[in-house]
Protein backbone atom coordinates (compact mmCIF):
# COMPACT_ATOMS: atom_id res chain seq x y z
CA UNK A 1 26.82 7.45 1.14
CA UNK A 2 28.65 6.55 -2.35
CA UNK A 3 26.35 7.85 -5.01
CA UNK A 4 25.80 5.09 -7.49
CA UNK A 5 27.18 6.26 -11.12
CA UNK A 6 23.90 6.34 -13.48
CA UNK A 7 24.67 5.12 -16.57
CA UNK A 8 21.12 5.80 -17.71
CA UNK A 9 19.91 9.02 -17.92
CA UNK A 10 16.32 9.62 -15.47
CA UNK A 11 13.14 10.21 -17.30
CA UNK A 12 11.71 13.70 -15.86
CA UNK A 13 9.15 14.57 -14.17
CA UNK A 14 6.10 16.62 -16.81
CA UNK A 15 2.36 16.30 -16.52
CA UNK A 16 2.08 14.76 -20.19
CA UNK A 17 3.58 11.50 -19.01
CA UNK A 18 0.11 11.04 -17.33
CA UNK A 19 -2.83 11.73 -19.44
CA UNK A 20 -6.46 11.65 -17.80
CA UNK A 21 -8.31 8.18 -18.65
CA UNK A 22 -10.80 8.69 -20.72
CA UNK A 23 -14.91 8.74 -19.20
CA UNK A 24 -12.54 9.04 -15.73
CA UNK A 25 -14.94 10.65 -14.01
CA UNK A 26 -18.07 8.04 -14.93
CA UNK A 27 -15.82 5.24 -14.11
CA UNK A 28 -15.05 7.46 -10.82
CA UNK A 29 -18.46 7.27 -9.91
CA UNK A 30 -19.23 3.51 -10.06
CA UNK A 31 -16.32 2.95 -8.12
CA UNK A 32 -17.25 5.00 -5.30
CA UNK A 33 -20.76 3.45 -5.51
CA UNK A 34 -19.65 -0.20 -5.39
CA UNK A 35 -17.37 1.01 -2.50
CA UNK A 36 -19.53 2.51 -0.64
CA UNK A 37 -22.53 0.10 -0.27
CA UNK A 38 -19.94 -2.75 0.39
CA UNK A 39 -19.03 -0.20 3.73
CA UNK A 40 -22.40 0.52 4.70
CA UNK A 41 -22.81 -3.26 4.75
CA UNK A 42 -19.94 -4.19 6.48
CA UNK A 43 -21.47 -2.67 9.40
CA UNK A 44 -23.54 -6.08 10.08
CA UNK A 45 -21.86 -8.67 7.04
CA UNK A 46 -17.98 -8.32 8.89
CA UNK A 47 -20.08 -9.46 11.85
CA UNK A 48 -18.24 -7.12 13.99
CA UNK A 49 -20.78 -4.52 14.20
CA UNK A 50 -18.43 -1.41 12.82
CA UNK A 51 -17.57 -0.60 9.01
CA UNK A 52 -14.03 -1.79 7.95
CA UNK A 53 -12.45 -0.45 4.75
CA UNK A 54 -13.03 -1.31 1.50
CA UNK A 55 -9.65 -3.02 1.01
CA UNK A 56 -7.23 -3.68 4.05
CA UNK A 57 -9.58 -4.58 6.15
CA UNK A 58 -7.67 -6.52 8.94
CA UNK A 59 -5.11 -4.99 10.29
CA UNK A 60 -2.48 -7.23 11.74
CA UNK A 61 -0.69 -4.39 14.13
CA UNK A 62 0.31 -0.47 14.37
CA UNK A 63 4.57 -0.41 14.95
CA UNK A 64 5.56 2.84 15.96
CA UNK A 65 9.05 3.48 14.41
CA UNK A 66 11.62 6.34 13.17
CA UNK A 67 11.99 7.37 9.51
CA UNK A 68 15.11 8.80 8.85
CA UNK A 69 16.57 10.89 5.62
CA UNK A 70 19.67 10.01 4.67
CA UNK A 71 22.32 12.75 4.51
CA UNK A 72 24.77 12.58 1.18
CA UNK A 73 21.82 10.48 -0.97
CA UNK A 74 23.18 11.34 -4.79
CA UNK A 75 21.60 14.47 -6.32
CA UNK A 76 19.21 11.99 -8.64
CA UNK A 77 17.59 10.51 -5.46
CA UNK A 78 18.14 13.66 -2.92
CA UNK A 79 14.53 15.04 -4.31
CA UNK A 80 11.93 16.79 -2.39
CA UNK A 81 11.51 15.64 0.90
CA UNK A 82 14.48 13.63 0.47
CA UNK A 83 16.52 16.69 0.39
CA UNK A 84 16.27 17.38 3.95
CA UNK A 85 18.26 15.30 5.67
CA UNK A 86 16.62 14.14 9.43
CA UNK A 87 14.84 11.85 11.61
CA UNK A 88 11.18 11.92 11.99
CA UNK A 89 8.35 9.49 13.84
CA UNK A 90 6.37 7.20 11.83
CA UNK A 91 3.44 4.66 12.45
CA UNK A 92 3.61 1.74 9.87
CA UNK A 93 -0.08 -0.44 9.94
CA UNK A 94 0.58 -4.07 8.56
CA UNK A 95 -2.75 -5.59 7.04
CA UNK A 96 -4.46 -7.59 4.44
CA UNK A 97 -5.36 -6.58 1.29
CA UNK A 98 -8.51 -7.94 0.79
CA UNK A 99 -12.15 -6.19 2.01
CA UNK A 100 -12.70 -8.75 4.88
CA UNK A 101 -12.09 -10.17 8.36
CA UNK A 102 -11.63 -13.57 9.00
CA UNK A 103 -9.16 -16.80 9.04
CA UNK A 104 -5.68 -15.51 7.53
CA UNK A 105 -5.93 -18.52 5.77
CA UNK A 106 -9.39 -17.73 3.80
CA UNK A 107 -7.57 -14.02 3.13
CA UNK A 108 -4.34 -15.02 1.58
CA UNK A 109 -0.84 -13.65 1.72
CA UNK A 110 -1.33 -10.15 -0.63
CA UNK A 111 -0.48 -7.99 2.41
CA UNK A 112 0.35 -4.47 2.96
CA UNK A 113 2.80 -1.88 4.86
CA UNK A 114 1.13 1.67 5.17
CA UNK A 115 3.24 3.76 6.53
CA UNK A 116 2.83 7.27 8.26
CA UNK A 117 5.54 9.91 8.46
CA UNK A 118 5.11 12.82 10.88
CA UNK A 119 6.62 16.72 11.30
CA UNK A 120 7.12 16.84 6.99
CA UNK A 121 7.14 20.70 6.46
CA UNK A 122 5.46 21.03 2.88
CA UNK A 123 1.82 21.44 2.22
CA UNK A 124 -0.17 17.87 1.04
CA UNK A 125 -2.17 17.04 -2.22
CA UNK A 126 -4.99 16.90 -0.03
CA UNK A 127 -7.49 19.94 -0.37
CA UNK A 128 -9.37 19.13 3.16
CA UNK A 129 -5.81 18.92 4.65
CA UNK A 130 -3.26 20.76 3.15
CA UNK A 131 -1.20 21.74 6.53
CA UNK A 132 -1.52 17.74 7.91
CA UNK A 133 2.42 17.74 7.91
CA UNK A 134 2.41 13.77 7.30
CA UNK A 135 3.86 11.63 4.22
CA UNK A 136 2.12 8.54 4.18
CA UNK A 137 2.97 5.40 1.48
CA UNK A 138 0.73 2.53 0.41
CA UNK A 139 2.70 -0.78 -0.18
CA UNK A 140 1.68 -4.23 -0.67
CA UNK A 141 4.09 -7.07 -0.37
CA UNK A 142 5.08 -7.31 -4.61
CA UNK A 143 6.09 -4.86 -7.13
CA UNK A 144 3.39 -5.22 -9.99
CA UNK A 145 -0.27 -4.73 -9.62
CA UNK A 146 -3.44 -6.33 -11.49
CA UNK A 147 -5.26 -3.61 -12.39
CA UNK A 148 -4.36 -0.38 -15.11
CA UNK A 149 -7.94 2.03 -15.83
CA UNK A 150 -10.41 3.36 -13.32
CA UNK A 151 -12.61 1.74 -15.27
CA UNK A 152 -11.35 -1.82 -13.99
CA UNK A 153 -10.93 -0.44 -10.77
CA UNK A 154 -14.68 -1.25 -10.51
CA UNK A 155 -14.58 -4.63 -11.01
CA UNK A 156 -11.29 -5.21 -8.72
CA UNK A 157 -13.04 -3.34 -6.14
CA UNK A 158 -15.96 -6.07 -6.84
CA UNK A 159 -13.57 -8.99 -6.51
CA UNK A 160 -12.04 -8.08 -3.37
CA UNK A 161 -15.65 -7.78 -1.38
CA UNK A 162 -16.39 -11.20 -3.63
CA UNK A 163 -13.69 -13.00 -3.13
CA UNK A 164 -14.56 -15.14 0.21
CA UNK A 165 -17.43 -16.49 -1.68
CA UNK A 166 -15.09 -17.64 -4.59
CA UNK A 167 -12.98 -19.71 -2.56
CA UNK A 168 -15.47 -21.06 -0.61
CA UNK A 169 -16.61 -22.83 -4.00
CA UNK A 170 -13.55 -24.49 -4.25
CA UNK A 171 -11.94 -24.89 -8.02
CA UNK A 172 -15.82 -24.16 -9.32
CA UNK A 173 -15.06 -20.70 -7.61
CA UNK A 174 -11.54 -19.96 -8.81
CA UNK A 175 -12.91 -20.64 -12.42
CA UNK A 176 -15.45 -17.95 -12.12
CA UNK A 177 -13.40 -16.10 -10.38
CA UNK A 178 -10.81 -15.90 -13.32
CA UNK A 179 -13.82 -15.39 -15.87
CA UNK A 180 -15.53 -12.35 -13.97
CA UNK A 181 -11.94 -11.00 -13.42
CA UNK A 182 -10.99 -10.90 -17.14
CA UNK A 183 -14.45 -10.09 -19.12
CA UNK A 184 -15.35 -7.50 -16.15
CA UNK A 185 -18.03 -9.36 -15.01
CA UNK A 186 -18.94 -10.58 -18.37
CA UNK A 187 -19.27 -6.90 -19.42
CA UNK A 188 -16.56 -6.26 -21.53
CA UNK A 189 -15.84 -7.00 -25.43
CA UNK A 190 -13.27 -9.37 -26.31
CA UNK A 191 -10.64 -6.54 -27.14
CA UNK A 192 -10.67 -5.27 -23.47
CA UNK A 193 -10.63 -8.56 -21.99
CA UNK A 194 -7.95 -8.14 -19.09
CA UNK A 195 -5.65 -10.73 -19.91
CA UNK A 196 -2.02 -9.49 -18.74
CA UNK A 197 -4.04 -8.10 -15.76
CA UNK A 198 -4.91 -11.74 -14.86
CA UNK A 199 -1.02 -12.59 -15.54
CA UNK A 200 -0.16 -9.97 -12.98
CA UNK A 201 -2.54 -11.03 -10.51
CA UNK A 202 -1.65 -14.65 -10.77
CA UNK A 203 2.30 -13.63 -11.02
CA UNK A 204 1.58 -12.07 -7.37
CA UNK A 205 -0.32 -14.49 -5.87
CA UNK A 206 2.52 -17.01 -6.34
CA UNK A 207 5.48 -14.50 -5.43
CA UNK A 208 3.34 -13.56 -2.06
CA UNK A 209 5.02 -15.97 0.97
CA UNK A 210 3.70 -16.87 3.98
CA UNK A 211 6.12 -15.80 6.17
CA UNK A 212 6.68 -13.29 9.23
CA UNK A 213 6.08 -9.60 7.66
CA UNK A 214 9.21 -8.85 8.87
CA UNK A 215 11.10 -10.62 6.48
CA UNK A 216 8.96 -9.09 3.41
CA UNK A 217 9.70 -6.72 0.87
CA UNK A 218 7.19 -3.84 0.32
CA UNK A 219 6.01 -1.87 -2.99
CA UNK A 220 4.60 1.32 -4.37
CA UNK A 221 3.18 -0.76 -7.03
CA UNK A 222 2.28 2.27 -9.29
CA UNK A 223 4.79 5.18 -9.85
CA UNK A 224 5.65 8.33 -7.97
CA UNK A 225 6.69 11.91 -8.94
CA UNK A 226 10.01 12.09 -7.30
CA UNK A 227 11.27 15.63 -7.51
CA UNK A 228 12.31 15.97 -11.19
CA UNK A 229 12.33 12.44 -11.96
CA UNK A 230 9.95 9.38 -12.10
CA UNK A 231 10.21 6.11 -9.66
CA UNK A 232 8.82 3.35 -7.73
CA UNK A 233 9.30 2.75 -3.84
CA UNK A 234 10.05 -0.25 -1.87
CA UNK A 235 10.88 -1.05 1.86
CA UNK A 236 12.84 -4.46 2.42
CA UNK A 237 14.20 -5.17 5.61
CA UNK A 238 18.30 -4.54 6.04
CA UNK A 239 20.17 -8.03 5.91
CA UNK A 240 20.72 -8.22 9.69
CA UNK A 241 17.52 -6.82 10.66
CA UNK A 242 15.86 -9.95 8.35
CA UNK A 243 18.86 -12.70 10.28
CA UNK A 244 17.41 -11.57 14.05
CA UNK A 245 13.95 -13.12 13.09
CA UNK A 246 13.10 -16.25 14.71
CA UNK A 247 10.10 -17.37 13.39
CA UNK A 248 10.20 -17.18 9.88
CA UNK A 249 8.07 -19.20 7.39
CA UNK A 250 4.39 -19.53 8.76
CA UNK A 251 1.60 -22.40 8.20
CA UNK A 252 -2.25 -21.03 7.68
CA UNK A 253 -3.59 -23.80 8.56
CA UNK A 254 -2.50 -24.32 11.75
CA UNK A 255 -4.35 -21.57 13.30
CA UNK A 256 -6.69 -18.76 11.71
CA UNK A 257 -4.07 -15.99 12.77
CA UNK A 258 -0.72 -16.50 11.89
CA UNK A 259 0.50 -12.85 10.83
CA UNK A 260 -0.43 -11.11 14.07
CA UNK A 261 0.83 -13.53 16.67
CA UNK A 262 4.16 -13.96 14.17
CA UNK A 263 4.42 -9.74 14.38
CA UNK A 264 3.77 -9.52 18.08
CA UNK A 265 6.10 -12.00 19.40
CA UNK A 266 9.34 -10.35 17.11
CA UNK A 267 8.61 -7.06 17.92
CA UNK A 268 8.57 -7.86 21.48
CA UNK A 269 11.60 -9.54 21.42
CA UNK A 270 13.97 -7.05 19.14
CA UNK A 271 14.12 -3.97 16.71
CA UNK A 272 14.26 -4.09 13.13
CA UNK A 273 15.38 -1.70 10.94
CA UNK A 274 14.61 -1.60 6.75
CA UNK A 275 15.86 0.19 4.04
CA UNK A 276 13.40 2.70 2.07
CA UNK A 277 14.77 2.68 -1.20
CA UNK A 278 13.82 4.79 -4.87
CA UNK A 279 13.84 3.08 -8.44
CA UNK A 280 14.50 6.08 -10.93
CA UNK A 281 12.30 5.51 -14.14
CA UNK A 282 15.04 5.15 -16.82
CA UNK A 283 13.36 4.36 -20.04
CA UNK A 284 8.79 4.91 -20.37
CA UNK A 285 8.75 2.15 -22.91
CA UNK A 286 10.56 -0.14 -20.87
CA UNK A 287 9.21 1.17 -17.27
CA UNK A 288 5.90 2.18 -18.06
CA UNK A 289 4.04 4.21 -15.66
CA UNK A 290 0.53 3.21 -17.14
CA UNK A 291 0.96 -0.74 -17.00
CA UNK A 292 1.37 -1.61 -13.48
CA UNK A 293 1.24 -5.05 -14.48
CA UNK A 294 5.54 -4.86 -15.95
CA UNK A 295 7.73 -5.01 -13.34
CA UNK A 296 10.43 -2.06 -13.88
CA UNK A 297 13.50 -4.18 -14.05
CA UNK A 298 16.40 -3.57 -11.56
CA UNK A 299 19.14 -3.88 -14.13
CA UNK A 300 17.72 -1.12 -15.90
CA UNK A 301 17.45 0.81 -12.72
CA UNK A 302 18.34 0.03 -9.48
CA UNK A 303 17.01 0.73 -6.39
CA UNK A 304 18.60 3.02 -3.98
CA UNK A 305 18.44 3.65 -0.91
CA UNK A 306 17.20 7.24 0.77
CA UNK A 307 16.05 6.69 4.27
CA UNK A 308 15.95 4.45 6.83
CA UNK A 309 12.78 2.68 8.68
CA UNK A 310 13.36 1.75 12.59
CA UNK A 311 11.26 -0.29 14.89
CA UNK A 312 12.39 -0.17 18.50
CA UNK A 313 11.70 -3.22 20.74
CA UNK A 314 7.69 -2.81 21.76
CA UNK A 315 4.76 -4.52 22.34
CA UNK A 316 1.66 -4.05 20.40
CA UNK A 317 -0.39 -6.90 21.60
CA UNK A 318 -3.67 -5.44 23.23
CA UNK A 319 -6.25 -4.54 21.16
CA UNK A 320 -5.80 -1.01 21.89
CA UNK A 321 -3.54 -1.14 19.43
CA UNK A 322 -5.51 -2.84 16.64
CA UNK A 323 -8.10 0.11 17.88
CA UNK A 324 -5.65 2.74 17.25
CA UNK A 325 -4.64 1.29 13.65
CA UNK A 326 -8.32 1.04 12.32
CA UNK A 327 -8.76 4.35 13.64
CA UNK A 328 -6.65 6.09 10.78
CA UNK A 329 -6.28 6.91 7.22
CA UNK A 330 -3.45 6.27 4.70
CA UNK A 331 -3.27 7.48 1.13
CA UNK A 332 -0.72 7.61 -1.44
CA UNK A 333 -1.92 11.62 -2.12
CA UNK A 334 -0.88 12.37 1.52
CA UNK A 335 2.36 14.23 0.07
CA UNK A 336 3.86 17.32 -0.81
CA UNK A 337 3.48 17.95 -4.65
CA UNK A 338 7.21 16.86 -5.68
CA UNK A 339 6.03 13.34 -5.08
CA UNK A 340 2.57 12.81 -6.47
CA UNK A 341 1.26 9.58 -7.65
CA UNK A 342 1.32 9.23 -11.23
CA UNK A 343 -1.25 7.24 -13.48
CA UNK A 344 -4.76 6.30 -13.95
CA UNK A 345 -4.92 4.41 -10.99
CA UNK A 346 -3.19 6.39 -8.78
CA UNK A 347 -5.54 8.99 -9.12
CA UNK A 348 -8.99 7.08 -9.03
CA UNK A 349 -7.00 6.29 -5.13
CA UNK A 350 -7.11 9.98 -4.55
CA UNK A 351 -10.83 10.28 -4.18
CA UNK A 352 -11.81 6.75 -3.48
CA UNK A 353 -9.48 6.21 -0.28
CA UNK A 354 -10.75 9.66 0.89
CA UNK A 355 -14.64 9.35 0.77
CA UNK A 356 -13.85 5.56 1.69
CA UNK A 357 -11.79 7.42 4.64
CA UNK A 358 -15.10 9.78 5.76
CA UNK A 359 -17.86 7.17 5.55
CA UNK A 360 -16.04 4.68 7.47
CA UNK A 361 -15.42 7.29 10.39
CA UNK A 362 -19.19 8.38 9.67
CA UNK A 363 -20.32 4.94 10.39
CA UNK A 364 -18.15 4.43 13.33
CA UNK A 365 -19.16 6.97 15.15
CA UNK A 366 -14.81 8.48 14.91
CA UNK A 367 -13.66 11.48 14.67
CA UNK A 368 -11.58 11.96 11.69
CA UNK A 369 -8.62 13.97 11.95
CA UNK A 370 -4.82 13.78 10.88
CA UNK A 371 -2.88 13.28 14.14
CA UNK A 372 -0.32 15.65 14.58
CA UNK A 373 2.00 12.86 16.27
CA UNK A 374 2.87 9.59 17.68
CA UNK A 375 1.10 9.94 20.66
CA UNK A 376 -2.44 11.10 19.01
CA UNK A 377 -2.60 7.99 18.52
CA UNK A 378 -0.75 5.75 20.85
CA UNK A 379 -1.18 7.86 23.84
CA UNK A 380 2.22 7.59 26.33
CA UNK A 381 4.98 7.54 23.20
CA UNK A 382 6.04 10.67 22.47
């Protein structure tokens, strides 16, 4: 690989580029609280008779897949895990990013990529699981985010589980929908009102395409401690892996699944293969890693590419497989320490997804353990 010749210097890696939040731990709590009702009610109100999380919900498929390190990747980029040059196994679930089941069309086109890296030899984040030997990554399908503070966490986890209702009312909906969004339910004082977070919502609403999740590009959203430095993540799909997809662009409302049928059929038919790439922070005023609503721009910094993502040819149709991909967990904290999340709301993830993680399991009736490999969970692929 030709290393890329910086002509910025990286910002590094130290704890004081991420301050706690103040009244964290308060806002902590009312997160988990609204969380956790909306799962114990999900049980009947999903009307499928089982909890689903609190935010990808539907799961559109489980792609089994190699990860593989690059060798030669330029000393800025070669960090941590990315030292080691090798192939490992990796599950990738596609899904929505709202709190519900239902019509594609009534869930929009904010989707995600979480993907799961096996045989990683470093300990996790994770106190419950520190010898798990996975590396997972949460992505959604655009590079900003619409929230900043644990304390709005609360009310975005309110408007995902709300959502539904607001769209169901039509342009009377969307109109409350914007108000309860930016005054926090009507809470907040004029000075906090959460105007660029409405920008950034509304900025990724109208990037988001309808079109085969193949062909999209996936973010970290929030940054990443990479080694010594400070980034962002994205997987996009390599320019002849995105040519070999047939069907491309995809209309809602001509059926109420559109993603899943889309996946199935190209995954069947041929592999794919996508780039996983790093954006070095350059400048913190400029790439900030406590606004996730400012895109970090690529002619400050541009991403580069460490590993590479491979789907063989394979068909995930039967609902086994939807099975198997609501059966596990994904978190951003699922990582060695050289590659921590970084910012307020990176770390209100850390203990949300995991106590969302053990009461869904709870009320399912699962076992809830970190598979070891493929096959723990897709029994018959090694």
């Amino acid at each position: 690989m030709t290393a890329p010749e910086l002509d910025f210097t990286p910002v590094r890696y130290s704890p004081e580029i991420d301050p706690p939040e103040p009244d964290f731990e308060r806002s902590l709590a009312k997160c988990l609280d609204v969380i956790e009702t909306f799962e114990r009610g999900s049980v009947e109100g999903e009307g499928e008779n089982r909890a689903v999380r609190f935010a990808h919900a539907k799961a559109y498929g489980l792609v089994r897949g190699t990860f593989e390190i690059l060798d030669g990747v330029p000393p800025a980029y070669a960090q941590g895990v990315y030292a080691v040059p090798g192939t490992h196994d990796a599950l990738v679930r596609y899904s929505n990013g709202l709190s519900h089941l239902g019509a594609d069309r009534m869930l929009g086109n904010v989707v995600g990529m979480a993907t799961k890296v096996f045989g990683i030899d470093a300990r996790t984040t994770l106190p419950d699981e520190p010898v798990s030997r996975t590396l997972d990554f949460n992505m959604i399908n655009g590079p900003i985010f619409f929230c900043n503070t644990a304390a709005h966490y609360t009310f975005l986890s309110k408007l995902f589980i709300d959502l539904p209702k607001y769209r169901l009312d039509g342009r009377r909906g969307n109109h409350q929908m914007y108000y309860d969004w930016v005054t926090g339910y009507g809470t907040l004082p004029p000075d906090q009102w959460a105007w660029d977070e409405l920008g950034a919502l509304l900025r990724l609403g109208a990037r988001a395409r309808w079109q085969n999740l193949l062909l999209s590009s996936f973010f970290s959203m929030g940054a990443v401690r990479h080694g010594d430095h400070v980034a962002k993540l994205r997987i996009r799909p390599t320019d002849a892996s995105a040519a070999r997809v047939r069907l491309r662009d995809l209309d809602p409302n001509s059926r109420d699944e559109v993603f899943r049928p889309a996946l199935v059929d190209e995954l069947a038919r041929t592999d794919h293969e996508f780039d996983f790439q790093v954006q070095l922070c350059a400048d913190l005023g400029t790439m900030p890693v406590d606004d996730l609503t400012v895109e970090w721009e690529e002619h400050r910094s541009p991403f580069v590419t460490v590993a590479r993502l491979r789907f063989p040819r394979q068909d995930i149709g039967d609902a086994d497989n939807l099975a198997a991909a609501d059966g596990l967990s994904f978190t951003p904290w699922r990582c060695p320490p050289e590659h921590v999340p970084i910012g307020p709301i990176q770390t209100v993830r850390k203990e949300v997804y995991r106590r969302s993680s053990v009461l869904r399991h709870d009320l399912n009736g699962q076992h809830r353990a970190e598979p070891a490999s493929v096959a723990d969970v897709l029994p018959g692929h090694e």
